[in-house]
C-alpha atoms as a PDB file:
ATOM      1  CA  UNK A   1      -2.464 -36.407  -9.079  1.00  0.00           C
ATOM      2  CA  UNK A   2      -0.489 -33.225  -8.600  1.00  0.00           C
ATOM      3  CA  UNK A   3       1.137 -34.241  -4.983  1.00  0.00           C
ATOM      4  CA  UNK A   4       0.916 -30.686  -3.458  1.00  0.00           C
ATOM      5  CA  UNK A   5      -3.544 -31.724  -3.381  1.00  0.00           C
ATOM      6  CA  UNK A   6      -1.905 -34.227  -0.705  1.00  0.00           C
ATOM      7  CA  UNK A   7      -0.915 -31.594   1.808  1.00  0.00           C
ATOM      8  CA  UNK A   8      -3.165 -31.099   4.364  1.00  0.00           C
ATOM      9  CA  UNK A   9      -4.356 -27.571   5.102  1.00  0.00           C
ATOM     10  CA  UNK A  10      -2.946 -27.487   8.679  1.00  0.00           C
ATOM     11  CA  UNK A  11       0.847 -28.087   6.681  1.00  0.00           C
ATOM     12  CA  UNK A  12       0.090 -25.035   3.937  1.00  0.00           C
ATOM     13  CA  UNK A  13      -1.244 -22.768   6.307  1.00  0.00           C
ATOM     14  CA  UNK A  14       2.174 -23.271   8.284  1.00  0.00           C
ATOM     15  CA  UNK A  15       4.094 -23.357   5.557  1.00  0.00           C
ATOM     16  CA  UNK A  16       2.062 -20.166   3.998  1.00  0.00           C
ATOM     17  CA  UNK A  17       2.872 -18.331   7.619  1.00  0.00           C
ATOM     18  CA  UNK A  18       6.303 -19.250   7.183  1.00  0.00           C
ATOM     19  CA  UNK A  19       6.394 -17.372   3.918  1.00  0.00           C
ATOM     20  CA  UNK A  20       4.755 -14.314   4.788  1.00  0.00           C
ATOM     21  CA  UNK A  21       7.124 -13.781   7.797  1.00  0.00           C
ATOM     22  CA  UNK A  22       9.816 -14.614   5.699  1.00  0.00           C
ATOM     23  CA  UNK A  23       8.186 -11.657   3.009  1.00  0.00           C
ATOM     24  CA  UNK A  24       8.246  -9.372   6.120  1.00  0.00           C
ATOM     25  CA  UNK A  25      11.567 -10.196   7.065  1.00  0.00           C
ATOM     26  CA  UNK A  26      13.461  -9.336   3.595  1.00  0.00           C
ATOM     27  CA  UNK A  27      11.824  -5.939   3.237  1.00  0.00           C
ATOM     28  CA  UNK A  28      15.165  -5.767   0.863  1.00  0.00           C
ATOM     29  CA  UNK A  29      13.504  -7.929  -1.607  1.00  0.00           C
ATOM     30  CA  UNK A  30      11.410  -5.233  -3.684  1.00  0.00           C
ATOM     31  CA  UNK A  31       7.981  -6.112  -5.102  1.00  0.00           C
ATOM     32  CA  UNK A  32       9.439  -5.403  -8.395  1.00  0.00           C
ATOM     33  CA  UNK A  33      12.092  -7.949  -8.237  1.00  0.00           C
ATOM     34  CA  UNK A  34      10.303 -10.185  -7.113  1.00  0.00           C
ATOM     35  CA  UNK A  35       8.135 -10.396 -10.007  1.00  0.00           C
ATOM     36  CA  UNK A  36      10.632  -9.952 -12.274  1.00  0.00           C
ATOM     37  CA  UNK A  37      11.931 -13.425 -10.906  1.00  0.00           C
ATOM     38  CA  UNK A  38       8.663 -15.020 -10.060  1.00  0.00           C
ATOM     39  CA  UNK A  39       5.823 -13.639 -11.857  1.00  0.00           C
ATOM     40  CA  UNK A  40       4.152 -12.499  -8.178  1.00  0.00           C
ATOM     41  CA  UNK A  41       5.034 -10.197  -5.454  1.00  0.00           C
ATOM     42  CA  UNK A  42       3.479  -9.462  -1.516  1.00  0.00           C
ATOM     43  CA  UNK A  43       0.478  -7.585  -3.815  1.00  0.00           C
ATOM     44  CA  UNK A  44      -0.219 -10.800  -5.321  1.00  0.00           C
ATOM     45  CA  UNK A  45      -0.239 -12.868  -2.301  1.00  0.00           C
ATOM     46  CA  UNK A  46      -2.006 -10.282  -0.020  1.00  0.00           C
ATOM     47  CA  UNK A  47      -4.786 -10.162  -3.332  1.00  0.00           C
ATOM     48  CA  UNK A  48      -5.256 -14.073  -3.252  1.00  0.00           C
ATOM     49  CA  UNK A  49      -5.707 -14.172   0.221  1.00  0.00           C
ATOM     50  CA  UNK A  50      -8.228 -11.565  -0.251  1.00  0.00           C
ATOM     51  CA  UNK A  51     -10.035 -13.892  -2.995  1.00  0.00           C
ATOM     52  CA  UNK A  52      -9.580 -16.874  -1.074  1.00  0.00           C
ATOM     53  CA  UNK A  53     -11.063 -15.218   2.675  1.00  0.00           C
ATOM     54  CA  UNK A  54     -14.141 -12.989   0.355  1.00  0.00           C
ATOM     55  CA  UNK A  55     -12.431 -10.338   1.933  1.00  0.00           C
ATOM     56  CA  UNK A  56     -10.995  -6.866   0.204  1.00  0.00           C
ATOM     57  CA  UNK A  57      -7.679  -6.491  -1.390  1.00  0.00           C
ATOM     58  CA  UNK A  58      -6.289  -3.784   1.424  1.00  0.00           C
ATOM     59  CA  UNK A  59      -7.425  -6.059   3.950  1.00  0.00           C
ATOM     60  CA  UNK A  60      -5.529  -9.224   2.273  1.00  0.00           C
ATOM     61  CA  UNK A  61      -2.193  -7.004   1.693  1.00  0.00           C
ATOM     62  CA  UNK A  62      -2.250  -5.886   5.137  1.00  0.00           C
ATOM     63  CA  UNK A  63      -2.222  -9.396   6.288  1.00  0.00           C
ATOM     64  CA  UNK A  64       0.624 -10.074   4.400  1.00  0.00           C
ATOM     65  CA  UNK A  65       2.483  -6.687   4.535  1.00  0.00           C
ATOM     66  CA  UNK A  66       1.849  -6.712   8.524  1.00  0.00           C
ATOM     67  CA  UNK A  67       0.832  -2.797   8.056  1.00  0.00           C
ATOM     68  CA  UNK A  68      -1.071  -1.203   5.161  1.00  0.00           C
ATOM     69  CA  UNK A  69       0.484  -1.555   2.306  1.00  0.00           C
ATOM     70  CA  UNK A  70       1.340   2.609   1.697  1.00  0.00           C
ATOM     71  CA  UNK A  71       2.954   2.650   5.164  1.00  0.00           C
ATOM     72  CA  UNK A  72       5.184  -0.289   3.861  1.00  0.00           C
ATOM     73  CA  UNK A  73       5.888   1.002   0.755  1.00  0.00           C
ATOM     74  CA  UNK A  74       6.788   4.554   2.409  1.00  0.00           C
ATOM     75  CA  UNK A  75       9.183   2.748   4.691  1.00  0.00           C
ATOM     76  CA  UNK A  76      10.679  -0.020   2.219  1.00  0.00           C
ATOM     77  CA  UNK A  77       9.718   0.960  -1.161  1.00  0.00           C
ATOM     78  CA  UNK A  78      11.935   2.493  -3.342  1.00  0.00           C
ATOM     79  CA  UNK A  79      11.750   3.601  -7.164  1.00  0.00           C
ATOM     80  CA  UNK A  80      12.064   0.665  -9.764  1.00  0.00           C
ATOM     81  CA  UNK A  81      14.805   1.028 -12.213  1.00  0.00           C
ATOM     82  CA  UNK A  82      14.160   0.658 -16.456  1.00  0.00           C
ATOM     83  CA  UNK A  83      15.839  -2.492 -15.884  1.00  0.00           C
ATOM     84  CA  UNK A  84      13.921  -4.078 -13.221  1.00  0.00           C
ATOM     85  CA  UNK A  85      10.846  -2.868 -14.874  1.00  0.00           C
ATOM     86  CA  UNK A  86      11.703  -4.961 -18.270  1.00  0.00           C
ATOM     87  CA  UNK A  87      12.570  -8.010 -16.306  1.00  0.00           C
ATOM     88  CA  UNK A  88       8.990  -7.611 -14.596  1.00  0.00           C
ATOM     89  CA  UNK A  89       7.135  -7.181 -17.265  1.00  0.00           C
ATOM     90  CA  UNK A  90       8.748 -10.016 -19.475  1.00  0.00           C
ATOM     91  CA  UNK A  91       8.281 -12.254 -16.537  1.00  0.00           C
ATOM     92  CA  UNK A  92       4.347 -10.933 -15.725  1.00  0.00           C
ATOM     93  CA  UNK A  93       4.048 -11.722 -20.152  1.00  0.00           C
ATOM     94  CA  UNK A  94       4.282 -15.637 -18.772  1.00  0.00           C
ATOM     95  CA  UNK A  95       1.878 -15.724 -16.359  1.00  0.00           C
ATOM     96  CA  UNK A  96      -1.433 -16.019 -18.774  1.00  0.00           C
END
């Protein structure tokens, strides 16, 4: 039995909340990088929540952005080099 089924939901929300402010804190942390280390990004998170609530994707990604996800990316984003773009898209090729 995978021992993450043992935690109870009160413990994942809070650890879940502890993740998403920490994702809001470190604006610094680009979406790009992110999945270029990971596989997954504030996108992906905000998207799951989505799935997991039956609710839609912008509403999921502004849970988890704090603000829609265009004002974020107006006041955070910035443009992804070749580089980071490789390392995302060789780490995105091991998700399946």
């Amino acid at each position: 039995m995978d021992r993450m089924d043992e935690i109870d939901d009160r413990t994942a929300a809070e650890a879940f909340r502890r993740l998403v402010r920490h994702l809001r804190h470190r604006t610094d942390a680009q979406n790009v990088d992110l999945m270029g280390l990971a596989g997954f990004c504030r996108n992906c998170l905000g998207d799951w929540v989505a799935e997991a609530g039956g609710m839609p994707k912008e509403a999921g990604r502004e849970a988890v952005y704090g603000m829609p996800y265009a004002e974020w990316k107006a006041r955070h984003g910035g443009e992804a080099s070749p580089e980071q773009l490789a390392r995302m898209a060789e780490s995105v090729s091991r998700n399946a």
